[in-house]
N, C-alpha and C. Protein backbone atom coordinates (compact mmCIF):
# COMPACT_ATOMS: atom_id res chain seq x y z
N UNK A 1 -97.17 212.48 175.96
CA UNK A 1 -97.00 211.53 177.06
C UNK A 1 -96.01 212.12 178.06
N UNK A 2 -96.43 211.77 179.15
CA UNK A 2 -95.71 212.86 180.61
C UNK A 2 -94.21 211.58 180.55
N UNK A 3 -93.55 212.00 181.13
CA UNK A 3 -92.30 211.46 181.44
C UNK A 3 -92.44 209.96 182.57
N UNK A 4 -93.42 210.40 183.23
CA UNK A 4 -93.74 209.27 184.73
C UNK A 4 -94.65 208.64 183.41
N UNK A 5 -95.63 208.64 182.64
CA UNK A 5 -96.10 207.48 181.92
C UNK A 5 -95.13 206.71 181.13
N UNK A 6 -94.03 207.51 180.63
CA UNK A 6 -93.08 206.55 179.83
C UNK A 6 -92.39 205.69 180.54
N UNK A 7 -91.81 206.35 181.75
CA UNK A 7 -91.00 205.45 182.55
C UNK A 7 -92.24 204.17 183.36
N UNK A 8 -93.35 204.24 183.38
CA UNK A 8 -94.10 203.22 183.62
C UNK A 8 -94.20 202.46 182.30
N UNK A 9 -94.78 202.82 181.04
CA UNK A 9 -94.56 202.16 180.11
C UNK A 9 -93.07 201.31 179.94
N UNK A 10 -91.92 201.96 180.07
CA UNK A 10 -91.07 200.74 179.63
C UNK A 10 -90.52 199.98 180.60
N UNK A 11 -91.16 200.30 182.25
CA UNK A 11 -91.52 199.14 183.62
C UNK A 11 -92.32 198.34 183.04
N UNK A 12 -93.13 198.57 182.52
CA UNK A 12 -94.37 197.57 181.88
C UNK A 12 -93.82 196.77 180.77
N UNK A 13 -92.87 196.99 180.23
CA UNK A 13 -92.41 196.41 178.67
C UNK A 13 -91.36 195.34 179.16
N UNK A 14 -90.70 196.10 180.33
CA UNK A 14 -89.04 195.08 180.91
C UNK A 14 -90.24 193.84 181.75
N UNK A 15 -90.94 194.05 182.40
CA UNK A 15 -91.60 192.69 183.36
C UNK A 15 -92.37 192.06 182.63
N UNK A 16 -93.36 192.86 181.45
CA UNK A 16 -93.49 191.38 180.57
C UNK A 16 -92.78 190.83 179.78
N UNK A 17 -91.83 191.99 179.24
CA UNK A 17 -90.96 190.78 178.73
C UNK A 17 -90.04 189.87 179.14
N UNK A 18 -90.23 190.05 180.37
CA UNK A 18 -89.00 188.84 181.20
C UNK A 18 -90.14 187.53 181.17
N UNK A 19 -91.65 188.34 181.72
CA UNK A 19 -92.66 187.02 181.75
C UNK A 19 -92.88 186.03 179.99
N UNK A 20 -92.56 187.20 179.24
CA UNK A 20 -92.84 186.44 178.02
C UNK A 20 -91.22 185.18 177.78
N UNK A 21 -90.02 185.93 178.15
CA UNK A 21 -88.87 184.86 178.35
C UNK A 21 -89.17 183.90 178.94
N UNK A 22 -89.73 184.40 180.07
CA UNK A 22 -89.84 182.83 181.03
C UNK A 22 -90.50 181.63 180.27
N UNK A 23 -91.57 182.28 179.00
CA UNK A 23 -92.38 180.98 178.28
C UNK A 23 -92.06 180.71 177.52
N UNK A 24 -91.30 181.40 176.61
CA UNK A 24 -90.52 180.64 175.24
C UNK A 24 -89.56 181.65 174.83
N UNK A 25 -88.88 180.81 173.82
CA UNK A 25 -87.36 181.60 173.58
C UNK A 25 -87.89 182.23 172.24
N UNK A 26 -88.17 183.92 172.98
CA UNK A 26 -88.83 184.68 171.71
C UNK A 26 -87.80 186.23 172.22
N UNK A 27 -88.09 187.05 171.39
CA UNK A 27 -87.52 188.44 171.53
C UNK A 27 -89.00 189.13 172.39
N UNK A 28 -89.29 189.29 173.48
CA UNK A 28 -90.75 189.83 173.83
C UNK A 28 -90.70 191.52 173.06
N UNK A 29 -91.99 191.46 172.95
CA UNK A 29 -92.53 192.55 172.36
C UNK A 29 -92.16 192.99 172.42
N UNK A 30 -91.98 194.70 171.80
CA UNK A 30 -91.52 196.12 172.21
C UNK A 30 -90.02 195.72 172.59
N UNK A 31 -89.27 195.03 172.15
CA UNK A 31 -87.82 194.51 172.59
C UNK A 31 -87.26 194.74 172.01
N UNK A 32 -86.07 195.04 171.84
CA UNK A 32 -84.98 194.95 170.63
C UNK A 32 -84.29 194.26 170.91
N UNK A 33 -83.12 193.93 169.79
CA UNK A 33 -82.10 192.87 169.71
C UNK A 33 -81.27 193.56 171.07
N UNK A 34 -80.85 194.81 171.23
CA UNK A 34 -80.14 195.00 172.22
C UNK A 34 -80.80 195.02 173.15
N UNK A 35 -81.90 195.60 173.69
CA UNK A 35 -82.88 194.92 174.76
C UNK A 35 -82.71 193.21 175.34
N UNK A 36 -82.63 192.69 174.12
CA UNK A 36 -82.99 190.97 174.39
C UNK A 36 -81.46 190.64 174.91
N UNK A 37 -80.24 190.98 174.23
CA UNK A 37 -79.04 190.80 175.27
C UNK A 37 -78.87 191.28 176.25
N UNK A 38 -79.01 192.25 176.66
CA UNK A 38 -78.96 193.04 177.66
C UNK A 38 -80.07 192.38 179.39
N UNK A 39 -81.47 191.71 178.77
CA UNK A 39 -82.25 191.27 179.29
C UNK A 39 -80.99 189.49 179.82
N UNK A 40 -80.94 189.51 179.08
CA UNK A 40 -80.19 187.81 179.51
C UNK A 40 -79.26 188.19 179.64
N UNK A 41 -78.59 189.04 179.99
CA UNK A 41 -77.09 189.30 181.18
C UNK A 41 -77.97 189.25 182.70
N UNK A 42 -79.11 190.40 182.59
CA UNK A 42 -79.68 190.42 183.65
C UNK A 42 -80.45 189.15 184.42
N UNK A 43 -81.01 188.40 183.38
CA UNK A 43 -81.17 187.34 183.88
C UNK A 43 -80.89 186.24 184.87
N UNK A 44 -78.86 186.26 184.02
CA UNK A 44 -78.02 185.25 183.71
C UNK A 44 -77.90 185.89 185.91
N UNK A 45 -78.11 186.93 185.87
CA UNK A 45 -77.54 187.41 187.70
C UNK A 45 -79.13 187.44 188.65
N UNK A 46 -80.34 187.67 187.85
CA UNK A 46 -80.97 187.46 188.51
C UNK A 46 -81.58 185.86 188.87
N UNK A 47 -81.40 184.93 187.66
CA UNK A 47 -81.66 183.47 188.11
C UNK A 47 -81.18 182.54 188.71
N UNK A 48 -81.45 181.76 190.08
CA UNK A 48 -80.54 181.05 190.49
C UNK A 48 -80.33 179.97 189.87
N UNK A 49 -81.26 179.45 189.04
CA UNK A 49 -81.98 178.20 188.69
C UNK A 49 -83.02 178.27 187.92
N UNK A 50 -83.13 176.73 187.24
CA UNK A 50 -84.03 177.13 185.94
C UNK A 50 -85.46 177.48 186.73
N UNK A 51 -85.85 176.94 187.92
CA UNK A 51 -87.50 176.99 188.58
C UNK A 51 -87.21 178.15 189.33
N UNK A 52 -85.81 178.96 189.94
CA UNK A 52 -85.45 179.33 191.24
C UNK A 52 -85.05 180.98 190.78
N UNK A 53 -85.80 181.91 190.96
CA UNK A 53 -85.13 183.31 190.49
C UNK A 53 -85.53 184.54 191.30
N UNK A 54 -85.42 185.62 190.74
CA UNK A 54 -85.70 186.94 191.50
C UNK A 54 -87.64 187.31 190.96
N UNK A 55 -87.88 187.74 191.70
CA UNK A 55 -89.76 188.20 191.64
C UNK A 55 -89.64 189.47 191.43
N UNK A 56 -90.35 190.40 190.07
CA UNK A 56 -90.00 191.50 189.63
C UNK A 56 -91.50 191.91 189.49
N UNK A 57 -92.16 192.88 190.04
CA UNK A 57 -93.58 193.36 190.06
C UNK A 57 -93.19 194.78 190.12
N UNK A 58 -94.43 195.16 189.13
CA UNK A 58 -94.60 196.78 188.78
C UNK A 58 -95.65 196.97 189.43
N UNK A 59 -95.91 198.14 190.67
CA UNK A 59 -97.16 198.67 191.00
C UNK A 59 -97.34 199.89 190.82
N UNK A 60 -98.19 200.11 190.48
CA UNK A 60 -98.98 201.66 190.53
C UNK A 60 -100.39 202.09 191.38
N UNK A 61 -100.02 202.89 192.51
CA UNK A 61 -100.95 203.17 193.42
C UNK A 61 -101.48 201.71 194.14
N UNK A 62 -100.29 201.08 194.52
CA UNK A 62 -100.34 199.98 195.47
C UNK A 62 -100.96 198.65 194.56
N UNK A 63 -101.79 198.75 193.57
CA UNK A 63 -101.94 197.53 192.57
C UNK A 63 -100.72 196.81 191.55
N UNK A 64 -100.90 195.95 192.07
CA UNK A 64 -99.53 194.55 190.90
C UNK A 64 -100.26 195.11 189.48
N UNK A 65 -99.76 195.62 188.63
CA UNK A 65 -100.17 195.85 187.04
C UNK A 65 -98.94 195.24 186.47
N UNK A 66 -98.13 194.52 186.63
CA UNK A 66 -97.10 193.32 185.67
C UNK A 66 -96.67 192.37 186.66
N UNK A 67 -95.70 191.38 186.47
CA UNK A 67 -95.34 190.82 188.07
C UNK A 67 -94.66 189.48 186.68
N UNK A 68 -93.35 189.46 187.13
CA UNK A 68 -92.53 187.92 186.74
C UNK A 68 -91.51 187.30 187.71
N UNK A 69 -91.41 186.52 187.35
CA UNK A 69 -90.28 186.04 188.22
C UNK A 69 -89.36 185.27 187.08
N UNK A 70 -87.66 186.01 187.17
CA UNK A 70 -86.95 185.96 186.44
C UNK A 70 -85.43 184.96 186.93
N UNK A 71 -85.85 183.50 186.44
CA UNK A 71 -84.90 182.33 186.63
C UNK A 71 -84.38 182.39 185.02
N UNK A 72 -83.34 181.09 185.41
CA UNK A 72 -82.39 180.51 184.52
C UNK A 72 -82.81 180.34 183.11
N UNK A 73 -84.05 179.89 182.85
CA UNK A 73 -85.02 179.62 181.71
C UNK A 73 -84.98 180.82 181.31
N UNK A 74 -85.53 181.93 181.65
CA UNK A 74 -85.42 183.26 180.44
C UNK A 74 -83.86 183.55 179.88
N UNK A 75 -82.87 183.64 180.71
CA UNK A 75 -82.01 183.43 180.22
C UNK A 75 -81.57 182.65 178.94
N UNK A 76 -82.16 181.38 179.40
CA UNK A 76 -81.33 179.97 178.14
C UNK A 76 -82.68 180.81 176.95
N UNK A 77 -83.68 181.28 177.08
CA UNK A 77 -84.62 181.51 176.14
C UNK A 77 -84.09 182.93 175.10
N UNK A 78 -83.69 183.52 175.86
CA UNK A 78 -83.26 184.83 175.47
C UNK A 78 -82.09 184.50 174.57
N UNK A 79 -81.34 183.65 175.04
CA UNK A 79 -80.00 183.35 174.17
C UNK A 79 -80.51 182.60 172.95
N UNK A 80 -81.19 181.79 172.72
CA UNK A 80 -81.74 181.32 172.04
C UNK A 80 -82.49 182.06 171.20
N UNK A 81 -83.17 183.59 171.53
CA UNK A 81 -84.24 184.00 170.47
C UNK A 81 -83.21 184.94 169.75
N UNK A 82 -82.19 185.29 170.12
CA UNK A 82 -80.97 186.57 169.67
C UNK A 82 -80.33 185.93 169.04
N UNK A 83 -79.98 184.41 169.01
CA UNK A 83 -79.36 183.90 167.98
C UNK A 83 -79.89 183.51 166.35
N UNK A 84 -78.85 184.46 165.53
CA UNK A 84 -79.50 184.16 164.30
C UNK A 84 -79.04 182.96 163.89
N UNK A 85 -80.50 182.23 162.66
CA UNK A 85 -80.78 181.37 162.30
C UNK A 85 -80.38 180.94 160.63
N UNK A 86 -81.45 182.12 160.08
CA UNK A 86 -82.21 182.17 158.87
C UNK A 86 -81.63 183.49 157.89
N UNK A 87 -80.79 183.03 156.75
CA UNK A 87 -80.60 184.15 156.17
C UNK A 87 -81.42 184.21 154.81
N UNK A 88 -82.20 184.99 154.57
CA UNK A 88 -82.73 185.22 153.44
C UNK A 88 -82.88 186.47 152.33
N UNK A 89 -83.26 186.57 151.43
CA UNK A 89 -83.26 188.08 150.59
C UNK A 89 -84.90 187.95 150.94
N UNK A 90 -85.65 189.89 151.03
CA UNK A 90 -86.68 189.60 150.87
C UNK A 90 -87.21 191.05 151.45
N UNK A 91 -88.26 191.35 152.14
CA UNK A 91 -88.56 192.80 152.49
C UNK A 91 -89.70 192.88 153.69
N UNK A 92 -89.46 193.74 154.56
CA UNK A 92 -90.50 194.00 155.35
C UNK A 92 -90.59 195.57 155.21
N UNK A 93 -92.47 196.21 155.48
CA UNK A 93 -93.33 196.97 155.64
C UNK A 93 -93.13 197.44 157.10
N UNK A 94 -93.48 198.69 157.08
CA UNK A 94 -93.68 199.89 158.07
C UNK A 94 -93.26 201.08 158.33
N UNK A 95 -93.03 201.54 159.16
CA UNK A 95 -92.34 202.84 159.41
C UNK A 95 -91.18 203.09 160.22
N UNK A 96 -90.64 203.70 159.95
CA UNK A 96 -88.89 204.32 160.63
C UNK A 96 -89.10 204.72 162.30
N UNK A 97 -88.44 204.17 163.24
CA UNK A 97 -88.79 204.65 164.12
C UNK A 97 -87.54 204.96 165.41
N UNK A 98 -86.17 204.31 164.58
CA UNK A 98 -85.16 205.03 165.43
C UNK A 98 -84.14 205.39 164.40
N UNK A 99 -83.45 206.52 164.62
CA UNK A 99 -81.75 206.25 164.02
C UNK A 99 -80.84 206.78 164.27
N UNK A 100 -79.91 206.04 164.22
CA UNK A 100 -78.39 206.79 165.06
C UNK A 100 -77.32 206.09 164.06
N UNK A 101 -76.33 207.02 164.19
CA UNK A 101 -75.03 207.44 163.65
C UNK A 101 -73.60 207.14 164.46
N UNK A 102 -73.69 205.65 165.49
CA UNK A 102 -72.61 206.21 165.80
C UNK A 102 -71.10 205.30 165.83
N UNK A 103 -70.37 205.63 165.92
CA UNK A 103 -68.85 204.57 165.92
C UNK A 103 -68.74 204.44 164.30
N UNK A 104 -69.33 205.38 163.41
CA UNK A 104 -69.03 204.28 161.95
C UNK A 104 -70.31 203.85 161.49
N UNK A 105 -71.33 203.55 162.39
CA UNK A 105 -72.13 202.64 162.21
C UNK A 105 -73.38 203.41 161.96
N UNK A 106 -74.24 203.10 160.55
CA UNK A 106 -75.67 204.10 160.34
C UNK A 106 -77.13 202.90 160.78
N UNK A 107 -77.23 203.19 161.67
CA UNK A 107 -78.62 202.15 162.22
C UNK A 107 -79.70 202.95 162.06
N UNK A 108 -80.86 202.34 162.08
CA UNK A 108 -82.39 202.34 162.35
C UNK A 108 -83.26 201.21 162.70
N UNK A 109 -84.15 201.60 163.09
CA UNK A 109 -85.25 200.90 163.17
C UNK A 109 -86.81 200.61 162.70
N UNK A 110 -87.34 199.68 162.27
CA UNK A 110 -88.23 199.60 161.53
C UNK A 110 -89.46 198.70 162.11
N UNK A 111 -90.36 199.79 162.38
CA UNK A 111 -91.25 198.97 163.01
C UNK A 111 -92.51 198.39 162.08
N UNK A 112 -92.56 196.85 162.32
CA UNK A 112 -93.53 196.36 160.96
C UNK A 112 -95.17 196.40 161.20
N UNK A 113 -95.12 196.47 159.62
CA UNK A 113 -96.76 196.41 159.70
C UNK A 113 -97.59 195.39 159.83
N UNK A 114 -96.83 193.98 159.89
CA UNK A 114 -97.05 192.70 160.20
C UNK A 114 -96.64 192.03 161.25
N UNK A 115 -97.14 191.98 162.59
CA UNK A 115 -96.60 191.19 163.30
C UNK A 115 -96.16 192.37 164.88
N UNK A 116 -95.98 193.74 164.11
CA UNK A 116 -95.59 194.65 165.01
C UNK A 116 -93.37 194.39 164.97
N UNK A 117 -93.25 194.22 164.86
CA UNK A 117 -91.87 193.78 165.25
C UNK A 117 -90.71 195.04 165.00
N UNK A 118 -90.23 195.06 166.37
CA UNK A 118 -89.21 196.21 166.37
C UNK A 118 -87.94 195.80 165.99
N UNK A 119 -87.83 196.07 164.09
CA UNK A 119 -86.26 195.40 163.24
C UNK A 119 -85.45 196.80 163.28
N UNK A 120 -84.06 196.18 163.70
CA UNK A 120 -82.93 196.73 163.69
C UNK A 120 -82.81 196.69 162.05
N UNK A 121 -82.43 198.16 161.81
CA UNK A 121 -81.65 198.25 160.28
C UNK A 121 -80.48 198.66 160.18
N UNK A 122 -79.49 197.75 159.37
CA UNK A 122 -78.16 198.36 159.32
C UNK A 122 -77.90 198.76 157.72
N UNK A 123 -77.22 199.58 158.05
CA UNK A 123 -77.43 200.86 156.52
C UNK A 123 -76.06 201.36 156.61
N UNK A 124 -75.75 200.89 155.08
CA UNK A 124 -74.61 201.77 154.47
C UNK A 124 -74.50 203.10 154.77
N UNK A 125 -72.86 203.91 155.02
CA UNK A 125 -73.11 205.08 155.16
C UNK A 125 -73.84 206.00 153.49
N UNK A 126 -73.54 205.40 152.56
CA UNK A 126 -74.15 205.80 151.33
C UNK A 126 -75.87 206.05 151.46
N UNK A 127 -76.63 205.31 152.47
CA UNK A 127 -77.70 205.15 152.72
C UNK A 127 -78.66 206.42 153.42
N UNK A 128 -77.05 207.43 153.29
CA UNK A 128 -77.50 208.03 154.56
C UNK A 128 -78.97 208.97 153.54
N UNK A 129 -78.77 209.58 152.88
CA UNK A 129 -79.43 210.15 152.28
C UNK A 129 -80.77 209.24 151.86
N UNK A 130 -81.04 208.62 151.24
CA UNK A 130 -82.53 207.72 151.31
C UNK A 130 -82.96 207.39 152.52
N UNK A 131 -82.40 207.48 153.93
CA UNK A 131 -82.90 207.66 154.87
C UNK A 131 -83.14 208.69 155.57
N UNK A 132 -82.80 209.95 155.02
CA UNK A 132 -83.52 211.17 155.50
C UNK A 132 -84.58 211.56 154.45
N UNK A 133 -84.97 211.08 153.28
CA UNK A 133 -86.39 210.88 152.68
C UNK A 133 -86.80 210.40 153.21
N UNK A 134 -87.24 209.16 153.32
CA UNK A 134 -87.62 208.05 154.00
C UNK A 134 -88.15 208.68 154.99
N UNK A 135 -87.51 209.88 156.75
CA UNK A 135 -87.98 210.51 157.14
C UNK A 135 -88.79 210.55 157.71
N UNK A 136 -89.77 210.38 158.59
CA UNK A 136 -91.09 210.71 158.64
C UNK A 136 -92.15 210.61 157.67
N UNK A 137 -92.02 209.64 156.67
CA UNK A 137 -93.26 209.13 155.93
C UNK A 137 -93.84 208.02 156.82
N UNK A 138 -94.91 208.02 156.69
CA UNK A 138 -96.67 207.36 156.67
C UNK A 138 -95.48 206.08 156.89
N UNK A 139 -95.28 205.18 155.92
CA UNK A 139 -94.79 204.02 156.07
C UNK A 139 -93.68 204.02 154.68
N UNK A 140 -92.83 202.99 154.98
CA UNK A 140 -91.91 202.44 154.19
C UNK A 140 -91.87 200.65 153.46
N UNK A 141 -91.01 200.27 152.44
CA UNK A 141 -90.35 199.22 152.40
C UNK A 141 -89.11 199.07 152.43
N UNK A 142 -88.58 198.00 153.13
CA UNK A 142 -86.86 197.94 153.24
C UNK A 142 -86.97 196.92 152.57
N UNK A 143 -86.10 196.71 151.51
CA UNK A 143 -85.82 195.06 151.16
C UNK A 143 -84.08 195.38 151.44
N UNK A 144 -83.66 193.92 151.76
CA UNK A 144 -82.65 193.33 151.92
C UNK A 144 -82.24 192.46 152.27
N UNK A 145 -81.11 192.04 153.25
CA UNK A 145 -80.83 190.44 153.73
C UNK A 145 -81.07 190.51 154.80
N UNK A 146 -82.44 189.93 155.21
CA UNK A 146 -83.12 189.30 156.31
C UNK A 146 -82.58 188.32 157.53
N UNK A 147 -82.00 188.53 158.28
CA UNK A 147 -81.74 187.40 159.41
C UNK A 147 -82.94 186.99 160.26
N UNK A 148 -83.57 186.04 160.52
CA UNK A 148 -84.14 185.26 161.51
C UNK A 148 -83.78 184.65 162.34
N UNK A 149 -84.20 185.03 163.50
CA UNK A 149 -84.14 183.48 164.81
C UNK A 149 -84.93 182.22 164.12
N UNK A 150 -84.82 181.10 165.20
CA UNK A 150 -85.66 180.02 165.00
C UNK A 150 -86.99 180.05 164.68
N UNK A 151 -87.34 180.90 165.75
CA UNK A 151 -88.92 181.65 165.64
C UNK A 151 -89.50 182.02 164.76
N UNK A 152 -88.51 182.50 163.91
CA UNK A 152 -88.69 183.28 162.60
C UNK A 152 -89.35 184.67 162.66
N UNK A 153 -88.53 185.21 163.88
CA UNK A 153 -88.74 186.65 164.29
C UNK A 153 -87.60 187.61 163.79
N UNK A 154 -87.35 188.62 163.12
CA UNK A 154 -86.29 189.43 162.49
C UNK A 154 -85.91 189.74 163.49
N UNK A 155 -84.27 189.11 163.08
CA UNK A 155 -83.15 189.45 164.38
C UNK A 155 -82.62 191.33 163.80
N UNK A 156 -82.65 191.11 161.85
CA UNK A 156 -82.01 192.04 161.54
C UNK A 156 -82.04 192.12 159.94
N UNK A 157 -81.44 193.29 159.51
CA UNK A 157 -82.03 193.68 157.99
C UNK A 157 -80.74 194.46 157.38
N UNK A 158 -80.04 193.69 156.28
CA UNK A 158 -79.25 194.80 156.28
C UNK A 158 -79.66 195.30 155.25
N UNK A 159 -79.71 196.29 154.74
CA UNK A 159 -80.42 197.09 153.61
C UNK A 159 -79.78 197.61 152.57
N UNK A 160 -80.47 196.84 151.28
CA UNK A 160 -80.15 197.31 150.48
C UNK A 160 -81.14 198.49 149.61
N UNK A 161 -82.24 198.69 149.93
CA UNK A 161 -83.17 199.43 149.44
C UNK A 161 -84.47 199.73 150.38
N UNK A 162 -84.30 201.59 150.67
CA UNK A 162 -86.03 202.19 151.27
C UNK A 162 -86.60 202.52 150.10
N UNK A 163 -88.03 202.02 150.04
CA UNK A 163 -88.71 202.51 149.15
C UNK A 163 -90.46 203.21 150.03
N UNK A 164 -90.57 204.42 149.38
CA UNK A 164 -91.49 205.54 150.19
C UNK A 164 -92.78 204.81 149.99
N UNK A 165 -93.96 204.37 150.66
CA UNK A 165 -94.98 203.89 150.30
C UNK A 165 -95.96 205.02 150.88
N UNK A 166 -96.71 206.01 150.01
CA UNK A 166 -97.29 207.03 150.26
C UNK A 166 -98.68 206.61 151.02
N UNK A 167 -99.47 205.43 149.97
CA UNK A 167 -100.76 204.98 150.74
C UNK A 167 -100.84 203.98 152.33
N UNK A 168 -101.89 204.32 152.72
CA UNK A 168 -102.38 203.65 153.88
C UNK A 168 -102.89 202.04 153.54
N UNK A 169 -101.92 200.73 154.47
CA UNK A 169 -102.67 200.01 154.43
C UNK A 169 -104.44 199.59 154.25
N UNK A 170 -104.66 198.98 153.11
CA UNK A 170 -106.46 199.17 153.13
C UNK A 170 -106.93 197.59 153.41
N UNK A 171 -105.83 196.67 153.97
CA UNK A 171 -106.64 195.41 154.64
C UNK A 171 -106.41 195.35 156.20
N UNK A 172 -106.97 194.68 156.46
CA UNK A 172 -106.75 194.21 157.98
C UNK A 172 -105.66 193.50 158.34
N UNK A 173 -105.62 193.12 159.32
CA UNK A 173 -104.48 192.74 160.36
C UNK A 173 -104.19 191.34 159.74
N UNK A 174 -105.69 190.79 159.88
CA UNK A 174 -105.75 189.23 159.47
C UNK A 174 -105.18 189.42 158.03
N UNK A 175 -105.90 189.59 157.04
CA UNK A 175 -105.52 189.79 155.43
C UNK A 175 -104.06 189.65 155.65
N UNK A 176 -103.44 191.15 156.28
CA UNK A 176 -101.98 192.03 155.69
C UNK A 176 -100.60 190.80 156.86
N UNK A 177 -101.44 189.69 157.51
CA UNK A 177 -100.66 188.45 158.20
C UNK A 177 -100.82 187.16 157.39
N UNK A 178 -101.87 187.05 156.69
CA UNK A 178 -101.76 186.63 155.01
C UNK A 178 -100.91 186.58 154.01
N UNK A 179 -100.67 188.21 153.88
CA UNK A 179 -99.57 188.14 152.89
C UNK A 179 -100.29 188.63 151.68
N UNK A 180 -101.62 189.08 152.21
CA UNK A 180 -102.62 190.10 151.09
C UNK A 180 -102.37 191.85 150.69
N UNK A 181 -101.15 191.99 149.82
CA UNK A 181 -101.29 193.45 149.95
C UNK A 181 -101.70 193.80 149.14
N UNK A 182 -101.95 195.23 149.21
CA UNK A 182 -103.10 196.40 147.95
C UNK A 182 -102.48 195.90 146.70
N UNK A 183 -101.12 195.93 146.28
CA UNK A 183 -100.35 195.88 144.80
C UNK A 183 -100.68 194.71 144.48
N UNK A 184 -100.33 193.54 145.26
CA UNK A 184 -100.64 192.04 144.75
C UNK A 184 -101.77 191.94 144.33
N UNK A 185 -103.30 192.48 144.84
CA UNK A 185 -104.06 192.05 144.84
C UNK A 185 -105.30 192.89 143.75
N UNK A 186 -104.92 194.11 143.14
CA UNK A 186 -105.20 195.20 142.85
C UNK A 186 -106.56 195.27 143.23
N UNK A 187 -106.15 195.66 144.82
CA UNK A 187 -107.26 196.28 145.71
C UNK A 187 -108.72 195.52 146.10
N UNK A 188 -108.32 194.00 145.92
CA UNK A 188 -109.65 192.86 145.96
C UNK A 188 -108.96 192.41 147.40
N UNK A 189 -109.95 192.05 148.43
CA UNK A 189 -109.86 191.78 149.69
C UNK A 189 -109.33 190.20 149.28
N UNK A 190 -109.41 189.61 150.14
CA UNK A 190 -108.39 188.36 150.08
C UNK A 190 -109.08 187.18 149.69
N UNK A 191 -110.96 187.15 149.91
CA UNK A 191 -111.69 186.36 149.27
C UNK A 191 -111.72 186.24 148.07
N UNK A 192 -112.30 187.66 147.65
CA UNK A 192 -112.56 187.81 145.97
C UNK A 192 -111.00 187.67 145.45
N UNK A 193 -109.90 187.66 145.80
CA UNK A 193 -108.28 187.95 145.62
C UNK A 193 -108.08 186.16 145.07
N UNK A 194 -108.17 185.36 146.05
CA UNK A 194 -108.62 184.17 145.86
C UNK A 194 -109.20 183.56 144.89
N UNK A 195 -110.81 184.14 144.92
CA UNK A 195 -111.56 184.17 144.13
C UNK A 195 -110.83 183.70 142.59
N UNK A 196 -110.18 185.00 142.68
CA UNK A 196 -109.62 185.33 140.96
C UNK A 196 -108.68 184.22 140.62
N UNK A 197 -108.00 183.60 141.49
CA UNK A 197 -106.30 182.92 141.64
C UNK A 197 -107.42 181.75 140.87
N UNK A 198 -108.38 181.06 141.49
CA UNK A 198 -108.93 180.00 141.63
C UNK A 198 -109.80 179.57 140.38
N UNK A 199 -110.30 181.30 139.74
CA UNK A 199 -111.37 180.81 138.45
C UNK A 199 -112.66 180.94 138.75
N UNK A 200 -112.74 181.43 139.88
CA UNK A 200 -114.01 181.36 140.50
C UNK A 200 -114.83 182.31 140.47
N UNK A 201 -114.15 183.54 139.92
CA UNK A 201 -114.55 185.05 139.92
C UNK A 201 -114.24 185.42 138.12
């Protein structure tokens, strides 16, 4: 990817996700937790008012390809989707996709195989090593203590365990948003999976 497509790509990521703020108090896509504060400072100066704000359009070769207008409401939404809620033990699926080292602090990021969602991971410095396995594999599991917004979108993960998952998801989108995976199910799609739970098979 050329440098002018990325910098259009994340023009494209900042104007919908201000348009996705403007509709509900969510983290928009492709966002991160520091994205989503950072977005509602900007807000907090571009909105005059909850109806009343600044008009933010991306063109390429003279065509509108994004377009929001960024009032008071993305703001109050944004504050709202960054605030955690929900603490739980438990684990999310996917692959490693940032990490940095710095002030003290061992972060990553984990992008899921459910839902898409770009989770911040915070990791012991002891961690450091299971996260250079971890590495560039296919996909991972993190279990640990889960924070949620209201939404019940992962604000954050602090980790107590990567575990290497060598195989390729083998259900679909729908199924693996189910809660149907290969191990649970030993490899029966989610009907016949059913099927079995029920007596029916």
């Amino acid at each position: 990817m050329s440098s002018y497509e990325q910098v259009d790509r994340v023009l494209h990521q900042t104007v919908e996700g201000f348009a996705a703020a403007e509709d509900r108090p969510v983290i928009p896509a492709d966002w991160t937790m520091h994205a989503a504060k950072f977005g509602k400072a900007v807000a907090r100066t571009l909105g005059a008012s909850r109806d009343v704000g600044m008009r933010l359009a991306l063109r390429i070769n003279g065509d509108v390809i994004a377009e929001a207008e960024v009032t008071e409401r993305a703001r109050r939404h944004l504050q709202e989707a960054v605030r955690a809620r929900y603490t739980s033990l438990g684990s999310r699926r996917g692959h490693l996709g940032g990490l940095s080292d710095a002030k003290g602090r061992l972060r990553a990021v984990l992008w899921s195989e459910v839902g898409h969602e770009r989770i911040p991971l915070v990791c012991d410095k002891e961690q450091r090593e299971q996260l250079r396995q971890a590495w560039g594999h296919d996909r991972v599991e993190v279990t640990g203590r889960i924070t949620e917004n209201a939404q019940g979108q992962v604000v954050s993960i602090r980790v107590d365990e990567i575990e290497l998952l060598p195989t390729e998801p083998s259900l679909s989108d729908e199924e693996l948003r189910g809660g149907f995976w290969p191990d649970m199910t030993g490899g029966l799609g989610a009907l016949d999976h059913l099927a079995v739970i029920r007596g029916e098979a």
